[in-house]
Protein backbone atom coordinates (compact mmCIF):
# COMPACT_ATOMS: atom_id res chain seq x y z
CA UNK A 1 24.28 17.49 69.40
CA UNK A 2 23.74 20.86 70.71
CA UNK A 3 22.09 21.66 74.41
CA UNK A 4 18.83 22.24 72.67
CA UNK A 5 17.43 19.45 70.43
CA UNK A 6 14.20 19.55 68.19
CA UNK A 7 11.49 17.52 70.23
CA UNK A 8 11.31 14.04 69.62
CA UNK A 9 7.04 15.18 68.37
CA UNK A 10 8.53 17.49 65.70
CA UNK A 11 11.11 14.62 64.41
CA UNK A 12 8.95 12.01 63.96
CA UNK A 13 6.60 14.54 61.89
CA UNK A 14 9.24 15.85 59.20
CA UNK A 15 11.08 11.97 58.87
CA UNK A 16 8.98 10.97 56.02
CA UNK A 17 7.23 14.54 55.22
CA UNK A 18 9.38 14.58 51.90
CA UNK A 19 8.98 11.07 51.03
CA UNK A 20 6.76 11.76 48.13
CA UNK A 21 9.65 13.09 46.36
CA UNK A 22 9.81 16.11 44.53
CA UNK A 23 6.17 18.43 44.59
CA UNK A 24 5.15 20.21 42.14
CA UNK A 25 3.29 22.43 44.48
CA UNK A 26 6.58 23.14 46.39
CA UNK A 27 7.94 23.73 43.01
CA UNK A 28 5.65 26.48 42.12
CA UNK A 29 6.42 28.09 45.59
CA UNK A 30 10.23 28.21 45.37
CA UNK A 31 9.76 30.64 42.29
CA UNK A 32 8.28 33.15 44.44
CA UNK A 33 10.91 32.70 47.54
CA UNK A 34 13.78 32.80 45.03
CA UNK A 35 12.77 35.93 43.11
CA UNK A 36 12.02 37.45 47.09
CA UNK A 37 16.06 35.98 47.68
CA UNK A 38 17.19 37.51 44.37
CA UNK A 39 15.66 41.10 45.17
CA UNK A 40 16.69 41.41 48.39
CA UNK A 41 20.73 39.97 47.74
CA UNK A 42 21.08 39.60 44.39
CA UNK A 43 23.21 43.03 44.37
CA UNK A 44 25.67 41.01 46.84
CA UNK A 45 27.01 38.72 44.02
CA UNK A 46 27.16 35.56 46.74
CA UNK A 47 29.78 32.93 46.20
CA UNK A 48 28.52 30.22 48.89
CA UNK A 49 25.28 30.21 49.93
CA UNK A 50 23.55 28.27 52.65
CA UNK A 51 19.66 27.02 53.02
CA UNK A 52 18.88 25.95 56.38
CA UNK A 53 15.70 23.71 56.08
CA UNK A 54 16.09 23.18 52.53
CA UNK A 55 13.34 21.11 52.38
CA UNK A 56 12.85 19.08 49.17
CA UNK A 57 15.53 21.38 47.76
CA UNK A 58 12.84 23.12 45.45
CA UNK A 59 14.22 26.83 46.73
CA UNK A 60 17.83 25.67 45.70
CA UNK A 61 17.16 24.41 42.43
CA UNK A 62 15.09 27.66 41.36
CA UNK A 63 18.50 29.57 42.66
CA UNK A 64 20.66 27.37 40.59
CA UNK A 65 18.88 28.04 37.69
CA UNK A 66 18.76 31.51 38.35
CA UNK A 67 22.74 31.12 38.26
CA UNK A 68 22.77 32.80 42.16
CA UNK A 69 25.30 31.38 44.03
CA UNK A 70 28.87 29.24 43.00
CA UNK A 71 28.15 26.86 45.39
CA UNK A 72 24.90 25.93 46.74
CA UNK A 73 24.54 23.63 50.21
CA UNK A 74 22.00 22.50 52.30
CA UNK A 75 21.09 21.58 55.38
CA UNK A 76 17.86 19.32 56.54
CA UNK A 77 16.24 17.87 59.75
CA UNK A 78 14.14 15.31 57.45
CA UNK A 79 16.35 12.55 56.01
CA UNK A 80 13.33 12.21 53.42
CA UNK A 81 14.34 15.71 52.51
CA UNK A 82 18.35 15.27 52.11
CA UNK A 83 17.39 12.21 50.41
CA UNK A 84 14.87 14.61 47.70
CA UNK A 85 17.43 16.69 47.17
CA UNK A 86 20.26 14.35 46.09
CA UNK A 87 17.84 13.04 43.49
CA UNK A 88 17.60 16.28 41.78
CA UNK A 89 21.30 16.36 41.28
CA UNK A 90 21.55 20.41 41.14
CA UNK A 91 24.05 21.59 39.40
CA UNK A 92 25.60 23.92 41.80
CA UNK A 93 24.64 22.12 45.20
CA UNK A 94 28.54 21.62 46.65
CA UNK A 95 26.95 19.78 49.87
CA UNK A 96 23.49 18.54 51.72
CA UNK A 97 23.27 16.94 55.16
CA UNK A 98 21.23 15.83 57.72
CA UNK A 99 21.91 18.27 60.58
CA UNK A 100 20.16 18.32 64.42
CA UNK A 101 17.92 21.53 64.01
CA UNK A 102 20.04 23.92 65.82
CA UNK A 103 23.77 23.47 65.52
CA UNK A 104 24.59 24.56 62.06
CA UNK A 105 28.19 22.15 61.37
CA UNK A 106 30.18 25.33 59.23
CA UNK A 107 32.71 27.38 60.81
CA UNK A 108 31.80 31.67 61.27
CA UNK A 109 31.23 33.39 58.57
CA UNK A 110 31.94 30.68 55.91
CA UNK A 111 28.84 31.62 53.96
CA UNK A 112 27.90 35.05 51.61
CA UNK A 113 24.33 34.08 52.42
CA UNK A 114 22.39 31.86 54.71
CA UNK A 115 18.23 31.23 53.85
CA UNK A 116 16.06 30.71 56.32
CA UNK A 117 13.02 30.07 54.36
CA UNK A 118 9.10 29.14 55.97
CA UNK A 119 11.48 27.70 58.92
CA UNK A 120 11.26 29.82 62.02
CA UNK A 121 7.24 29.01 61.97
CA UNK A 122 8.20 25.85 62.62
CA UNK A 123 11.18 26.27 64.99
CA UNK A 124 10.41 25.24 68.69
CA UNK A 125 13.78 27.76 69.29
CA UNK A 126 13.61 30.61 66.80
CA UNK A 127 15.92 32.83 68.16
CA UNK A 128 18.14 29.97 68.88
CA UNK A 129 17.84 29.02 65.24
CA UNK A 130 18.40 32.80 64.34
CA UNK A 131 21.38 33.54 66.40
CA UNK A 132 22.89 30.15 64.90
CA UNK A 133 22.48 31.31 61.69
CA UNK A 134 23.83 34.60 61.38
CA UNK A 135 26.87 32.82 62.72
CA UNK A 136 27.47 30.92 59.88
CA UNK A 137 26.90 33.82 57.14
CA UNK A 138 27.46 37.50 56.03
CA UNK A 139 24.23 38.05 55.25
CA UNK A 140 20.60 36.10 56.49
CA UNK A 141 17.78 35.89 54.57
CA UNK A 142 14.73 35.02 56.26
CA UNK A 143 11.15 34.30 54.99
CA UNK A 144 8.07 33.25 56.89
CA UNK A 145 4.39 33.12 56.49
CA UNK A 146 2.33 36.23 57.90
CA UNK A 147 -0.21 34.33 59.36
CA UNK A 148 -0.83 36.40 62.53
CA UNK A 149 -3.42 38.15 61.33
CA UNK A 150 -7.48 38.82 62.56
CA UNK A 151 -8.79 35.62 61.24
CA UNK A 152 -6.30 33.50 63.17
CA UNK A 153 -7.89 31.60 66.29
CA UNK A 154 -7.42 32.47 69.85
CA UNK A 155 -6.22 28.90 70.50
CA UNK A 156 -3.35 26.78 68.81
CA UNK A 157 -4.25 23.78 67.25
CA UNK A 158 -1.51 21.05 66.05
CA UNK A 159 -1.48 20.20 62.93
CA UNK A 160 0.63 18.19 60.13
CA UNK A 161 1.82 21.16 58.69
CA UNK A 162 3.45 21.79 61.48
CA UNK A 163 3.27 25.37 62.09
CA UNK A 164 3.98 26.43 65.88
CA UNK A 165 4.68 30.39 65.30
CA UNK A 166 2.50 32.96 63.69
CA UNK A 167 3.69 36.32 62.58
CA UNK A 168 2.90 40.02 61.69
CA UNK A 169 5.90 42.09 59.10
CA UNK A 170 6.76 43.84 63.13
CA UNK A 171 7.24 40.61 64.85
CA UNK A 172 9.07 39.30 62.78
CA UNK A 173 11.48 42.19 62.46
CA UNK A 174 11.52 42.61 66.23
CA UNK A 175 12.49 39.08 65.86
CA UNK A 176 16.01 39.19 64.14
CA UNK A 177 16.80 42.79 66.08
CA UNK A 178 16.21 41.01 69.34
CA UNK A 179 18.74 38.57 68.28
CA UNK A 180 21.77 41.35 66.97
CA UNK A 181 20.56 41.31 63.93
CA UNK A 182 20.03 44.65 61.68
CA UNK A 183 17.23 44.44 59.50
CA UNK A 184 18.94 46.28 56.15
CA UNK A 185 15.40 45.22 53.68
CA UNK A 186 11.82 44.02 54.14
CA UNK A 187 9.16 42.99 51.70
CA UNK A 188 5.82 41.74 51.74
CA UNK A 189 4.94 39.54 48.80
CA UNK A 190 1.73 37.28 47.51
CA UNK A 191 2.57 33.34 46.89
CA UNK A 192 3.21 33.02 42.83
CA UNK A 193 -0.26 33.21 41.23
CA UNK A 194 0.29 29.89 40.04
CA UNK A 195 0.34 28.23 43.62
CA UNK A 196 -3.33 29.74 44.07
CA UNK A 197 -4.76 27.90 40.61
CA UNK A 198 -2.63 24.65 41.24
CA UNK A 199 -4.59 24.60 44.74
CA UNK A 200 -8.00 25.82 44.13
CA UNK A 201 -8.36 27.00 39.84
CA UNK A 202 -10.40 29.52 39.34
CA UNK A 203 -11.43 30.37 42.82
CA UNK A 204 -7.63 30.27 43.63
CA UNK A 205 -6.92 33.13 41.03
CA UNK A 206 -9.88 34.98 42.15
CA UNK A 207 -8.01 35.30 45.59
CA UNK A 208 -4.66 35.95 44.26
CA UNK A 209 -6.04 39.20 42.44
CA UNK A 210 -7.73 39.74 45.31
CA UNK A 211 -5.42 39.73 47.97
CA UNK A 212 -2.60 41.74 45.53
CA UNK A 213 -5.10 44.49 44.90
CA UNK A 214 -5.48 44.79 48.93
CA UNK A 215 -1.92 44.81 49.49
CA UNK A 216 -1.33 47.37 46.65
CA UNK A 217 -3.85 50.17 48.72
CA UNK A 218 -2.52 48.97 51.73
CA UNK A 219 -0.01 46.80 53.04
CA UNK A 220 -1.08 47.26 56.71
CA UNK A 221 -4.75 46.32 56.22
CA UNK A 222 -3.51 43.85 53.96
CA UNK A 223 -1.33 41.75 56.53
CA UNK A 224 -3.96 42.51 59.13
CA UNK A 225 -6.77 40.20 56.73
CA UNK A 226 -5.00 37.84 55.04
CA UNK A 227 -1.48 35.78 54.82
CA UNK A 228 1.09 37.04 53.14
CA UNK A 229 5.14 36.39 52.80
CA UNK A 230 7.52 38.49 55.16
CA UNK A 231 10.99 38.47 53.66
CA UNK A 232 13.93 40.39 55.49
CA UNK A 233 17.82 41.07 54.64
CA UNK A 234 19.82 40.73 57.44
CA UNK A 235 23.34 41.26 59.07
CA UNK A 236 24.72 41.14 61.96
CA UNK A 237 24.31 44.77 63.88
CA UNK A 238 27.94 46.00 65.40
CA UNK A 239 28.06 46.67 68.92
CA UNK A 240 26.77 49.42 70.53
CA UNK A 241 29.62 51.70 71.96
């Protein structure tokens, strides 16, 4: 166990928050995050790749079938998600395990690529989490939700989703530099169109083409209204001299 645990709160809420299996809503998702993965590291022609937080493994599977990566593992708080994602039997998925939140159980620099992905929002640690995780790979790629934006509350609220960080595209780059981490690419990206219809049909598409013509004119006013994805490409910056 490392000298910073994920609260007992935060456990309790992720045990069983895959136990419905596989989700066809997370499954819709993943396309998005692993064409955002693809773009930013494709070029980099990994051999192993990481996910921290994997999740129900819906990211990994996508990736797999997208034939990015030899060998695929994972690592999960949830048992209910370790368990979700030995059911799927992935082709490429080398390893999955149950790990404590913040001590990542690979050696430095075993991985091409580690993937962070809709994590750090729910991190109690992020740059603990961050720091961790460039350890254990070449290259980090790390996607959250842009939810800081002029709609969100003045007060925090708990809620099952879990959600305990809110960001803007310039947090969350100030985020990885404050941990020694050079930001190489960032993109800001709408959830698949197909996430929006499964959700809410025709009202749902009426947003998506809503919210990707306002982030066409302008991505600042875009972020500043409404939730988007923030996807960076990451190493780890040399020292300064």
């Amino acid at each position: 166990m490392s000298d910073i645990d994920v609260s007992k709160a935060l456990l309790d809420n992720y045990a069983d928050y895959y136990s419905d299996g596989a989700s066809e809503w997370r499954r819709l998702g993943a396309i998005g995050t692993a064409d955002n993965v693809v773009a930013l590291c494709g070029h980099l022609a990994p051999d192993r790749v990481l996910e921290i937080g994997a999740g129900d493994g819906s990211i990994l599977q996508r990736l797999s079938e997208m034939d990015f990566g030899r060998q695929l593992h994972a690592i999960e708080i949830s048992p209910s998600g370790v368990a979700a994602i030995h059911k799927r039997r992935i082709p490429r998925l080398a390893d999955c395990q149950v790990f404590d939140g913040y001590t990542i159980p690979y050696a430095t620099d075993h991985f091409d690529v580690a993937i962070l992905s809709h994590v750090l929002e729910h991190a109690e640690h992020p740059r603990r989490l961050l720091v961790e995780s460039a350890r254990v790979a070449r290259y980090l790629v790390v996607e959250v939700p842009m939810e800081d934006t002029l709609r969100l509350t003045g007060d925090f609220h708990w809620d099952a989703v879990g959600h305990i960080n809110y960001y803007t595209p310039t947090t969350l780059r100030r985020l990885a530099q404050s941990c020694g981490l050079r930001v190489i690419r960032q993109i800001t990206t709408n959830a698949p169109r197909d996430t929006y219809t499964f959700t809410s049909g025709k009202r749902g598409l009426l947003q998506y083409y809503m919210k990707e013509a306002v982030l066409r004119l302008s991505s600042r006013v875009a972020t500043e209204l409404f939730c988007y994805h923030g996807t960076i490409l990451c190493e780890k910056a040399p020292p300064s001299p």
